[in-house]
Protein backbone atom coordinates (compact mmCIF):
# COMPACT_ATOMS: atom_id res chain seq x y z
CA UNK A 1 29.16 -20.05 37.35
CA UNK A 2 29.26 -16.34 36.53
CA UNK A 3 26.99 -14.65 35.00
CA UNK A 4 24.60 -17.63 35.15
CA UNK A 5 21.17 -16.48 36.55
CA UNK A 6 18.60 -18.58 37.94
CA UNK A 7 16.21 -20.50 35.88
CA UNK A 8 12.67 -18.71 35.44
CA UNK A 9 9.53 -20.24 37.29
CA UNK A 10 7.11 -21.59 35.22
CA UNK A 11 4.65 -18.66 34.38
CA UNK A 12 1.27 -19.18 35.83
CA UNK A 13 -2.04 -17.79 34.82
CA UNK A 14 -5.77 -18.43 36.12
CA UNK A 15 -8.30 -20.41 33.73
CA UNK A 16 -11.82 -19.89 34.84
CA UNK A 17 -14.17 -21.99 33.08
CA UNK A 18 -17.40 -21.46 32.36
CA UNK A 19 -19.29 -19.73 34.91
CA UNK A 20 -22.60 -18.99 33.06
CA UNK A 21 -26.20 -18.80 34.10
CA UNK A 22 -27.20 -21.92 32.94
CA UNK A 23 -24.67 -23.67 35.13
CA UNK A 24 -26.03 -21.98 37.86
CA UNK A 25 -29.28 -22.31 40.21
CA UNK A 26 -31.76 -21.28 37.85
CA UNK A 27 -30.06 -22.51 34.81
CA UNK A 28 -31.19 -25.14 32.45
CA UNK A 29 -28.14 -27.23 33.38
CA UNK A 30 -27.68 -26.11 37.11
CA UNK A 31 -25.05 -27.38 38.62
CA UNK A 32 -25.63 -27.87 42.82
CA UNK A 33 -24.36 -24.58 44.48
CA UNK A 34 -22.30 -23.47 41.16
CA UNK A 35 -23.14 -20.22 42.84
CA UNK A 36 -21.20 -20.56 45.69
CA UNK A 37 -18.04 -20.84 43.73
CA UNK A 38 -18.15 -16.86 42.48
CA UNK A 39 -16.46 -15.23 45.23
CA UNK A 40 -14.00 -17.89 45.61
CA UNK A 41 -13.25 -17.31 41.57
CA UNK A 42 -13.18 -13.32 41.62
CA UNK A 43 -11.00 -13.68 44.59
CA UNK A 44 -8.49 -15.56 42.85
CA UNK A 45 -8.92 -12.79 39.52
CA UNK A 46 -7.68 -10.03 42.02
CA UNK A 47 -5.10 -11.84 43.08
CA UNK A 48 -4.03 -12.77 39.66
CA UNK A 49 -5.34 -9.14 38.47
CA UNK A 50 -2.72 -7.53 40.85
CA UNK A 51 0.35 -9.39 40.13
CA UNK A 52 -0.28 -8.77 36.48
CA UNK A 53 -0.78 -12.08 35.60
CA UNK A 54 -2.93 -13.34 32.37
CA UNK A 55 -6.39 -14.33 33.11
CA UNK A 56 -8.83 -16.44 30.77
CA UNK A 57 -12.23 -17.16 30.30
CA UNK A 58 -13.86 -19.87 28.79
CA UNK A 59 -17.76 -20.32 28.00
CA UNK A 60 -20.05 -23.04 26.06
CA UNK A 61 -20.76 -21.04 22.78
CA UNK A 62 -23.85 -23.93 21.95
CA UNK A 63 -25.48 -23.69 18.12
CA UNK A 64 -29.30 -24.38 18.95
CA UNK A 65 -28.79 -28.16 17.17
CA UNK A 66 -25.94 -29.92 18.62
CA UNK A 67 -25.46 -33.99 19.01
CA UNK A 68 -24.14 -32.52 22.74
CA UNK A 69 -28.17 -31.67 22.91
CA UNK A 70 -30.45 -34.83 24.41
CA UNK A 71 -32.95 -33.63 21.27
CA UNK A 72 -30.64 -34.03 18.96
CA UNK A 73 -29.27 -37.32 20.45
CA UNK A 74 -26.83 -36.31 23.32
CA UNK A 75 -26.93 -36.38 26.47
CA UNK A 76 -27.99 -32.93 28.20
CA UNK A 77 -30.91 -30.42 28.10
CA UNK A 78 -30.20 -27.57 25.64
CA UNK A 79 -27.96 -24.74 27.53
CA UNK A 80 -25.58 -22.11 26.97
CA UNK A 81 -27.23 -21.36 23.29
CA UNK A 82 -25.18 -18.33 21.54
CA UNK A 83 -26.43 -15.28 22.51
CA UNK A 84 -28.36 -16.15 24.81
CA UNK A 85 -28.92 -15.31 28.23
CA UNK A 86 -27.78 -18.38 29.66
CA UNK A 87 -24.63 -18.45 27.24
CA UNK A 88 -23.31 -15.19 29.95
CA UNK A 89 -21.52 -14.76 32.45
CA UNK A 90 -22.55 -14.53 35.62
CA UNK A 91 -23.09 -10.83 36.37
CA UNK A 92 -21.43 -11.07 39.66
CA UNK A 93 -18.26 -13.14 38.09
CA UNK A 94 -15.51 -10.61 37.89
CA UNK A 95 -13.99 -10.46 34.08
CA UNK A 96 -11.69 -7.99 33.78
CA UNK A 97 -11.32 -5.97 30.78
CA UNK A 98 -8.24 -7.28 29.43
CA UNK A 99 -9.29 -11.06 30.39
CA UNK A 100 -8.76 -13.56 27.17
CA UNK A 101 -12.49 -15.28 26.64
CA UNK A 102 -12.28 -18.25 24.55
CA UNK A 103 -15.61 -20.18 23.50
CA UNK A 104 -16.20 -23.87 23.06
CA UNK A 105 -18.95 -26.39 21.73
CA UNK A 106 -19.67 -24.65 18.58
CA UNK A 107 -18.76 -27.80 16.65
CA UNK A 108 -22.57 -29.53 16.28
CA UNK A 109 -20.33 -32.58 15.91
CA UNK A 110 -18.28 -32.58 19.55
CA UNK A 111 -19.32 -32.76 23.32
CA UNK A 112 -16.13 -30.50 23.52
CA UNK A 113 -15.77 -30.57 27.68
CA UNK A 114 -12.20 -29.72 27.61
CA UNK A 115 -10.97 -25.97 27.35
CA UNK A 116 -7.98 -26.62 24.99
CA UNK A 117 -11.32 -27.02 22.44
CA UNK A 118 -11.85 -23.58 22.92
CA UNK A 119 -10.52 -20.80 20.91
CA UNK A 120 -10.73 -17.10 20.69
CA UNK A 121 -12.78 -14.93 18.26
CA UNK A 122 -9.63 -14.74 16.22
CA UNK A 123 -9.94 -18.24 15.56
CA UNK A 124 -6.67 -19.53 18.08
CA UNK A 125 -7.02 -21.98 20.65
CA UNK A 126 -6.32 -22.37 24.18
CA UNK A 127 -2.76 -24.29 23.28
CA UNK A 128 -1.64 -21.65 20.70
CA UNK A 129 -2.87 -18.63 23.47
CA UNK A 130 -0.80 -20.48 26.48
CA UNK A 131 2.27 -20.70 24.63
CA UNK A 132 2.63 -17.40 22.97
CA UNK A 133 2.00 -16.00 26.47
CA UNK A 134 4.56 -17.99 28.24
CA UNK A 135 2.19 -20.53 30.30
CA UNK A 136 3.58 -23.58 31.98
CA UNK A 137 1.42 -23.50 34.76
CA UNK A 138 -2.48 -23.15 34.92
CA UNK A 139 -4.57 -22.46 38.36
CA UNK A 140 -8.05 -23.99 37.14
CA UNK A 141 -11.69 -23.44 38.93
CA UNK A 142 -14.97 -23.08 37.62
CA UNK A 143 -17.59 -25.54 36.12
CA UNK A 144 -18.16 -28.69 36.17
CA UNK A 145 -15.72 -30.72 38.43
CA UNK A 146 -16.52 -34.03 36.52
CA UNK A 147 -17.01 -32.95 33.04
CA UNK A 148 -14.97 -29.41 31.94
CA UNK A 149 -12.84 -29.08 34.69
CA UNK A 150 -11.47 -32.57 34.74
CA UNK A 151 -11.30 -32.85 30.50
CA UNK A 152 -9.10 -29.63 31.00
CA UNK A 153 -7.12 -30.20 33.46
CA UNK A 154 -5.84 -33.90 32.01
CA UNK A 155 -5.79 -32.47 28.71
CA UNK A 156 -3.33 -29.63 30.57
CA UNK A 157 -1.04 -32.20 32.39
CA UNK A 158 -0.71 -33.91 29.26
CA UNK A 159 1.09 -31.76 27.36
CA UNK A 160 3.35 -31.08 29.76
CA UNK A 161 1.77 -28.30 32.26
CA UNK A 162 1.66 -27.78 36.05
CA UNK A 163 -1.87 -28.00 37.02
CA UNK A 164 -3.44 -26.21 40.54
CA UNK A 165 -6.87 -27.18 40.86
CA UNK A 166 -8.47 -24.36 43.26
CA UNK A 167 -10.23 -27.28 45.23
CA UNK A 168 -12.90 -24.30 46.67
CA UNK A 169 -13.71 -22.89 43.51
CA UNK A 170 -15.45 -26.16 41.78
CA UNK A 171 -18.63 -27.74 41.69
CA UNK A 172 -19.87 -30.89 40.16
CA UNK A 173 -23.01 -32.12 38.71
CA UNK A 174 -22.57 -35.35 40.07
CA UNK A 175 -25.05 -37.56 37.75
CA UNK A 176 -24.05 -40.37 39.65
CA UNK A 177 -23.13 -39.94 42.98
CA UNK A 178 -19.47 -39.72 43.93
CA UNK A 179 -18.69 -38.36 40.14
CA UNK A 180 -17.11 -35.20 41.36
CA UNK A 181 -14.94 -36.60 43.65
CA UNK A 182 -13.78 -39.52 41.26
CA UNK A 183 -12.75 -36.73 39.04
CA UNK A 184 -10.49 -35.23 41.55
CA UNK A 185 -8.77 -38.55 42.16
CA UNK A 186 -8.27 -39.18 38.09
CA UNK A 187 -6.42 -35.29 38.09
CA UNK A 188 -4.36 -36.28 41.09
CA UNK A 189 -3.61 -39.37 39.35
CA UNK A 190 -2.53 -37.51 36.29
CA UNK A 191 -0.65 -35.00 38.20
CA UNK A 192 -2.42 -31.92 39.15
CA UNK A 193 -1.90 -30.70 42.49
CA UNK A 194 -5.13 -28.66 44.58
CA UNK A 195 -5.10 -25.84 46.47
CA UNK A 196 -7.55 -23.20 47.89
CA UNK A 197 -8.25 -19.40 46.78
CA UNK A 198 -7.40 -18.41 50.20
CA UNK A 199 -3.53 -19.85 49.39
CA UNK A 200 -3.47 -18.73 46.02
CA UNK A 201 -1.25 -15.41 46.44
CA UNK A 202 1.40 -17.52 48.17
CA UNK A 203 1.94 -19.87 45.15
CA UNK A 204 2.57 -16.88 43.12
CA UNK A 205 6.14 -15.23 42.26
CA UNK A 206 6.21 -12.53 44.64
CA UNK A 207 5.19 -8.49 42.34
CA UNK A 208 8.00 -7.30 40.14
């Protein structure tokens, strides 16, 4: 038909989720070799970074008494406290300046795993953010396969989204063995796809 152009891929951006110090060796919540995922995240930023594509952040944001707390009845050691040094990123993580950082768990009331609980310092969350911007397709790495990463990603596929799960870029805690990978099966069962950073900048639409 002319005239008619072709119709737009669905615009992707990179969700990296919460790559702090207490999720790291060291940390009070440490997940096995979270440190090994870094360069396999900040190589998927400069990819993302040099197509000019969005990239987002998301962090715990903990107040010091939480049910999420196993004082306060929950079921983890205290981590990720506001302001604290475990609440940051890892120094090594590459955030770049015009990154969108969106915090989560500040409710005392909610576990809040899943990034579409997480919202800006303006007060808008991870839904509202995606959709002004034009995302229908999220690449997703970061911490913890079996709890945040896998809360996100179903929570993505279910309203609608293409999910890439950069397969080299998680880690899981594994509280019971086998956790992490029973995770990946439930987001392949739900839809989302995996890939690895190496691959990334061939999933991409090609620079303007």
């Amino acid at each position: 038909m002319a005239g008619a152009g072709k119709m737009a891929s669905p615009k992707p951006a990179l969700l990296v989720v919460d790559v702090q110090y207490d999720f790291l060796p060291g940390g009070s919540l440490s997940v096995p070799e979270g440190d090994a995922i870094i360069s396999r995240v900040n190589r998927a930023v400069g990819v993302f970074q040099r197509r000019g594509l969005p990239i987002l952040f998301t962090r715990d944001w903990h107040p010091e008494i939480t049910k999420h707390f196993k004082e306060f009845g929950g079921a983890w050691p205290a981590h990720c406290i506001q302001g604290t040094k475990g609440a940051r990123f890892h120094r090594e993580l590459r955030v770049p300046k015009d990154a969108i950082v969106l915090s989560k768990g500040m409710d005392p009331e909610q576990d809040s795993y899943s990034a579409f609980q997480a919202y800006t310092p303006q007060g808008r969350d991870l839904e509202s953010v995606l959709h002004d911007l034009g995302i229908a397709e999220l690449f997703i790495c970061g911490l913890a396969t079996d709890y945040c990463i896998r809360a996100t990603t179903i929570d993505a596929t279910r309203r609608g989204m293409k999910v890439l799960v950069l397969k080299d870029a998680v880690r899981g805690v594994d509280v019971k063995p086998g956790d992490s990978d029973a995770a990946l099966r439930e987001m392949r069962a739900h839809g989302a796809s995996f890939a690895e950073t190496r691959g990334v900048a061939k999933l991409l639409p090609a620079p303007a």
